[in-house]
N, C-alpha and C. Protein backbone atom coordinates (compact mmCIF):
# COMPACT_ATOMS: atom_id res chain seq x y z
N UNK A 1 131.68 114.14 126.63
CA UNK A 1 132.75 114.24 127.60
C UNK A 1 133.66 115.39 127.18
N UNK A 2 133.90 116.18 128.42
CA UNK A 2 135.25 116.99 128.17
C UNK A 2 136.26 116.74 128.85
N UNK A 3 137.70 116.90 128.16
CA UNK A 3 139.01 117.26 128.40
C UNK A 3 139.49 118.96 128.97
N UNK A 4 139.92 119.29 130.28
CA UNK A 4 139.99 120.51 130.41
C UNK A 4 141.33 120.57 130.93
N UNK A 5 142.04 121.54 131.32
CA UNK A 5 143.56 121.71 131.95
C UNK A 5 143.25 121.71 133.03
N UNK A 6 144.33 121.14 133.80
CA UNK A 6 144.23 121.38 135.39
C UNK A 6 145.79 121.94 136.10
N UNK A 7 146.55 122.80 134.87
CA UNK A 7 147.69 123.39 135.16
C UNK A 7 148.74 122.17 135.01
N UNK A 8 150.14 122.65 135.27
CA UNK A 8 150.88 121.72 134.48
C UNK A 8 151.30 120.82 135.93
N UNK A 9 151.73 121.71 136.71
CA UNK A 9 152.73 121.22 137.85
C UNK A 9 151.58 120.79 139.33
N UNK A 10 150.06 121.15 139.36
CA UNK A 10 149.57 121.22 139.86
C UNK A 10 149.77 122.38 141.34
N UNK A 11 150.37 123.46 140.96
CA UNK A 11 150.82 124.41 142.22
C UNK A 11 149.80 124.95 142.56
N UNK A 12 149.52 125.37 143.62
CA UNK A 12 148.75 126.31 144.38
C UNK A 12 149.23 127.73 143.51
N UNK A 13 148.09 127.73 142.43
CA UNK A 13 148.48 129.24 142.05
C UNK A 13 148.32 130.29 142.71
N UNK A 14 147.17 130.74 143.51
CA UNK A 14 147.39 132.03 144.29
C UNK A 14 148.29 132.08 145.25
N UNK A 15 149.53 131.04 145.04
CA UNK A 15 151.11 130.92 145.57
C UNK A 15 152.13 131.30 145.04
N UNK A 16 151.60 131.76 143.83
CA UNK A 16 152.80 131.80 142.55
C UNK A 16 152.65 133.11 142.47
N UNK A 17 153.92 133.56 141.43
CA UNK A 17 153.59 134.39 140.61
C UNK A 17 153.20 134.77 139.55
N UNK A 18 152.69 136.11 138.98
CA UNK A 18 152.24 135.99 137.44
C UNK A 18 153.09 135.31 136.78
N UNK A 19 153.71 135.28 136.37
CA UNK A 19 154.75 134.83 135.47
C UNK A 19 154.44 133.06 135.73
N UNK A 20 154.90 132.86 136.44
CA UNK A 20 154.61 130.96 136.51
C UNK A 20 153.04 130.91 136.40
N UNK A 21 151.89 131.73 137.13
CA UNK A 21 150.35 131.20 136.94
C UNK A 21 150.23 131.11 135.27
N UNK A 22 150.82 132.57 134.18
CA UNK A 22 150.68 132.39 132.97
C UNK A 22 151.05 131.06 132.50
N UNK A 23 152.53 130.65 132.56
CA UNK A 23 153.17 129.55 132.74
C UNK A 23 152.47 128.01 132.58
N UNK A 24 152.12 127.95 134.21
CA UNK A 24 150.90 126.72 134.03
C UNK A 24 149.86 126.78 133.11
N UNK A 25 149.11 127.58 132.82
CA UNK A 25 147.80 127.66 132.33
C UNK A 25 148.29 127.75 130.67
N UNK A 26 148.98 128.39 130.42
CA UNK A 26 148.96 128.20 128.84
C UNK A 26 149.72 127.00 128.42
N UNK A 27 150.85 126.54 129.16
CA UNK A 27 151.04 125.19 128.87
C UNK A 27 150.46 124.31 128.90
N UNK A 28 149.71 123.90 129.71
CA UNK A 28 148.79 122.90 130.14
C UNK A 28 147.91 122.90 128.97
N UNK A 29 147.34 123.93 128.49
CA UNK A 29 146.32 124.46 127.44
C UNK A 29 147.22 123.56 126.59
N UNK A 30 148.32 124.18 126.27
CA UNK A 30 148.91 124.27 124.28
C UNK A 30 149.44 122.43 124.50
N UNK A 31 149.64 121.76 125.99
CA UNK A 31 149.76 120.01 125.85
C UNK A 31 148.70 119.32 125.59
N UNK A 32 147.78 120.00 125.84
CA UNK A 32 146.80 118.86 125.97
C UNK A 32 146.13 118.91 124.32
N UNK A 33 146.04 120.92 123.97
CA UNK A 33 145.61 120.58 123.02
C UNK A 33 146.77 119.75 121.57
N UNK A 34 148.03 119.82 121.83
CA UNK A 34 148.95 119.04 120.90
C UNK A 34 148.05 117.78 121.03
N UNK A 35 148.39 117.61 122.19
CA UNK A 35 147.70 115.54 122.14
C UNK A 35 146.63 114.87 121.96
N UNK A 36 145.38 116.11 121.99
CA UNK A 36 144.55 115.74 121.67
C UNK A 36 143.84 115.81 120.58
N UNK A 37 144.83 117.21 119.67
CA UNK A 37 144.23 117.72 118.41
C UNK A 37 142.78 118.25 118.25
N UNK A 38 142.55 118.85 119.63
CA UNK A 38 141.15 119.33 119.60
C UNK A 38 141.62 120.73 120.59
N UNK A 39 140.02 121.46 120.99
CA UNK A 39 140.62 123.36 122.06
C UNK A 39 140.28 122.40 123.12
N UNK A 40 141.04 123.02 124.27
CA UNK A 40 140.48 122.70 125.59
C UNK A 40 140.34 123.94 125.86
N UNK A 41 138.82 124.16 126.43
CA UNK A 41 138.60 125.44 126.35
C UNK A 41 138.33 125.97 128.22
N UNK A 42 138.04 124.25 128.99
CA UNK A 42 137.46 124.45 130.36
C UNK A 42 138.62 124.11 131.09
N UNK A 43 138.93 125.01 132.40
CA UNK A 43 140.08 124.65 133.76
C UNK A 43 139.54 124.33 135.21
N UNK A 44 140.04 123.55 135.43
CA UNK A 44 138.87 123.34 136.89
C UNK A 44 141.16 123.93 137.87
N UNK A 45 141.16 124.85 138.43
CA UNK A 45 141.92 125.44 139.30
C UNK A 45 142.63 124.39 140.18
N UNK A 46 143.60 124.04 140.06
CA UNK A 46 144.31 123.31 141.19
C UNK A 46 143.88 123.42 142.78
N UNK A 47 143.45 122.47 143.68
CA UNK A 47 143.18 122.61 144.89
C UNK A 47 141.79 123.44 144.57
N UNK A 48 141.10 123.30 144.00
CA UNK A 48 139.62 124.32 143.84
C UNK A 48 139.96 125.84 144.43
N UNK A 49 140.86 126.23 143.93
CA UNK A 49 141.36 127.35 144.59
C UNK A 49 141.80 128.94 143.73
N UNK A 50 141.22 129.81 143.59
CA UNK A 50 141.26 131.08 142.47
C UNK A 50 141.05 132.26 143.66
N UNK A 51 141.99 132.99 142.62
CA UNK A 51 141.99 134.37 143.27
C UNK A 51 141.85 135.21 141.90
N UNK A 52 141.30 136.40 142.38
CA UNK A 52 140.61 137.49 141.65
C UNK A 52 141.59 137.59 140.18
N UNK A 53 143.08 138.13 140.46
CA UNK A 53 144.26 138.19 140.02
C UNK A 53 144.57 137.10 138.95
N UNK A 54 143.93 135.52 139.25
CA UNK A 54 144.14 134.38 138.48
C UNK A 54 142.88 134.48 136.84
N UNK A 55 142.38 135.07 137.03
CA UNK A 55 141.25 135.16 136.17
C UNK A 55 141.37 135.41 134.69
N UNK A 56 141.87 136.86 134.90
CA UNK A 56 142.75 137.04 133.59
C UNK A 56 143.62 136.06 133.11
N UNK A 57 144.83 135.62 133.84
CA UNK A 57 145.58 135.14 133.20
C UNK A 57 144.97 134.13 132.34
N UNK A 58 143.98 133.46 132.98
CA UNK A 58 142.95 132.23 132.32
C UNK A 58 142.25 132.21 130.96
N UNK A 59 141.66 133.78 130.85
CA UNK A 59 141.15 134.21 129.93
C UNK A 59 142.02 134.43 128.86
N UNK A 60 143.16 135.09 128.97
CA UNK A 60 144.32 135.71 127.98
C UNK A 60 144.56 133.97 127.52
N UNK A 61 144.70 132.95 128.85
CA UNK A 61 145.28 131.66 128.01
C UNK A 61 144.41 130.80 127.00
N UNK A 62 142.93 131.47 127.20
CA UNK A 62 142.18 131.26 125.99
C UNK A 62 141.17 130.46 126.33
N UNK A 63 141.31 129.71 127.88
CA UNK A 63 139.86 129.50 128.39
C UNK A 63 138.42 130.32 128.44
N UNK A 64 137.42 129.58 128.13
CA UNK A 64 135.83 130.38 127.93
C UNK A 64 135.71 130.22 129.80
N UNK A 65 135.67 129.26 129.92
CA UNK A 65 135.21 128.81 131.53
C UNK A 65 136.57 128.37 132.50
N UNK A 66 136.29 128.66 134.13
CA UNK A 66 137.18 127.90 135.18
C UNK A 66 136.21 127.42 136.04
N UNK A 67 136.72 126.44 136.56
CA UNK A 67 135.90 125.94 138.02
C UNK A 67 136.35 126.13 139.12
N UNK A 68 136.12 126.05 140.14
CA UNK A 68 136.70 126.31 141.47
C UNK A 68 136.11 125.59 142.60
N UNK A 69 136.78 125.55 143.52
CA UNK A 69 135.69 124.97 144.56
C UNK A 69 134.47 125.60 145.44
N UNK A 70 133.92 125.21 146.76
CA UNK A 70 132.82 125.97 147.27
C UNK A 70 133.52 127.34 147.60
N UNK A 71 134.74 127.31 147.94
CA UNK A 71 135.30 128.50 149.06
C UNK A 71 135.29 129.47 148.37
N UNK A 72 135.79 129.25 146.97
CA UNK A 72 136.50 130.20 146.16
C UNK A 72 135.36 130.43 144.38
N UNK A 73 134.74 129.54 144.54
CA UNK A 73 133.77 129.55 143.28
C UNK A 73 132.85 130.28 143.48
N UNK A 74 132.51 131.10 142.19
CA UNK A 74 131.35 131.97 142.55
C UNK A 74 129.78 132.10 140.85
N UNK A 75 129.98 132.98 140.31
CA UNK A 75 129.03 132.44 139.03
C UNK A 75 129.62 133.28 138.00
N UNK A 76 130.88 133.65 137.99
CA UNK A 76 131.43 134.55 137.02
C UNK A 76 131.94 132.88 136.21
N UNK A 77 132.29 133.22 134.90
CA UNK A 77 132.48 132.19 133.83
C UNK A 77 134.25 131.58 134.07
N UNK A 78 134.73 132.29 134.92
CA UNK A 78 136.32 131.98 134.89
C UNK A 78 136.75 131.81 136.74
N UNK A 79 135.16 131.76 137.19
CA UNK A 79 135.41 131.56 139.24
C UNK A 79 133.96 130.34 138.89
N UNK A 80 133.75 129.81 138.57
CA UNK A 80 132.65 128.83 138.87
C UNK A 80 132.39 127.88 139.53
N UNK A 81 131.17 128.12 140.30
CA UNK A 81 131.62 127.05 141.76
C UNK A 81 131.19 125.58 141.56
N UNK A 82 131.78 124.96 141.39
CA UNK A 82 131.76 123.54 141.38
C UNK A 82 131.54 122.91 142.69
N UNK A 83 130.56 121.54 142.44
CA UNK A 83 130.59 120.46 143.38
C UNK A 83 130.70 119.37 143.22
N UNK A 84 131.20 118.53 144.06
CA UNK A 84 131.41 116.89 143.85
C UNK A 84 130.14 115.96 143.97
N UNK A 85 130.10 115.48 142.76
CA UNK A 85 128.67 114.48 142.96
C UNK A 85 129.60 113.13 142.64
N UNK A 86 129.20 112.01 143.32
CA UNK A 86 129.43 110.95 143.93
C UNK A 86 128.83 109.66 143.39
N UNK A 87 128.82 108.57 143.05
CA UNK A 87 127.77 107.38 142.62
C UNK A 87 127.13 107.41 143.99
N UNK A 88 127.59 107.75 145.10
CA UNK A 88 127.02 107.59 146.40
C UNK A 88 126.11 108.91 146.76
N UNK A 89 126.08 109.77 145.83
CA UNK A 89 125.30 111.16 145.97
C UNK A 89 124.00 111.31 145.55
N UNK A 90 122.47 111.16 146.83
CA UNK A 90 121.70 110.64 146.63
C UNK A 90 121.24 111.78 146.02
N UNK A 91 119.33 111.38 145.25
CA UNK A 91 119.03 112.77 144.17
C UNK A 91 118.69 113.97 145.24
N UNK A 92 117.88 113.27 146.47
CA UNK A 92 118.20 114.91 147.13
C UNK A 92 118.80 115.07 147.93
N UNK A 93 120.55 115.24 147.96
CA UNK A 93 121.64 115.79 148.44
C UNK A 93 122.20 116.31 147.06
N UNK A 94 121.96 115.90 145.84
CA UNK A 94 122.34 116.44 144.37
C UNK A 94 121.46 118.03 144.18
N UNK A 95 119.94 117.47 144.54
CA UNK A 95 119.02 118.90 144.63
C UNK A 95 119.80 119.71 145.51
N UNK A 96 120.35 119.71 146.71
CA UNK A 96 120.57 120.50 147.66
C UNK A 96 121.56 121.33 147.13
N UNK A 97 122.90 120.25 146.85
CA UNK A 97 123.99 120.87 145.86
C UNK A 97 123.64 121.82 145.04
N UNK A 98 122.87 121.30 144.23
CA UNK A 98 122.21 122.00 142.70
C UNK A 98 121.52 123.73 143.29
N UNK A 99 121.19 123.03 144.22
CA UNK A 99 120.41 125.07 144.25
C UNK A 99 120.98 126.00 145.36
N UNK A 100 122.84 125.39 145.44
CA UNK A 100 123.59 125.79 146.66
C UNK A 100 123.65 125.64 148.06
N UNK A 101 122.55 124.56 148.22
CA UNK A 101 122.43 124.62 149.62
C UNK A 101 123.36 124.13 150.13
């Protein structure tokens, strides 16, 4: 199992500015890792939502990986498109997911 940040305040960052996106993301980072005494190294983006601009800041805050949703996820290590699998998510609607369909 992993622990990852999901920003502090939960804002729509490509709403913000630099200054607050840095803000969320390295805080969120430096709480979780106080409390947990371990790196959190993965961010899944508030609202599955990243813009080009958000990337860096992610990286500088010391994340390896981000997730994102379908709209905005793509296969770069800090835009990664994530999907929701379900106990109700049968194996082939998981295949379909799995190879983007």
């Amino acid at each position: 199992m992993e622990i990852g940040s999901h920003s502090v305040d939960h804002a729509h960052l490509a709403d913000e500015s630099d200054e607050r996106v840095r803000e969320e993301l390295t805080a969120s980072k430096r709480e979780l890792e106080s409390q947990l005494h371990a790196p959190v190294e993965v961010l899944a983006y508030p609202y599955n939502s990243v813009r080009k601009r958000i990337e860096a800041p992610a990286a500088e805050a010391g994340y390896r990986a981000a997730v994102a949703g379908a709209v905005h996820g793509g296969k770069g290590l800090l835009n990664l498109y994530r999907v929701t699998i379900r106990r109700s998510t049968s194996l082939d609607e998981f295949r379909r997911l799995a190879l983007g369909g």
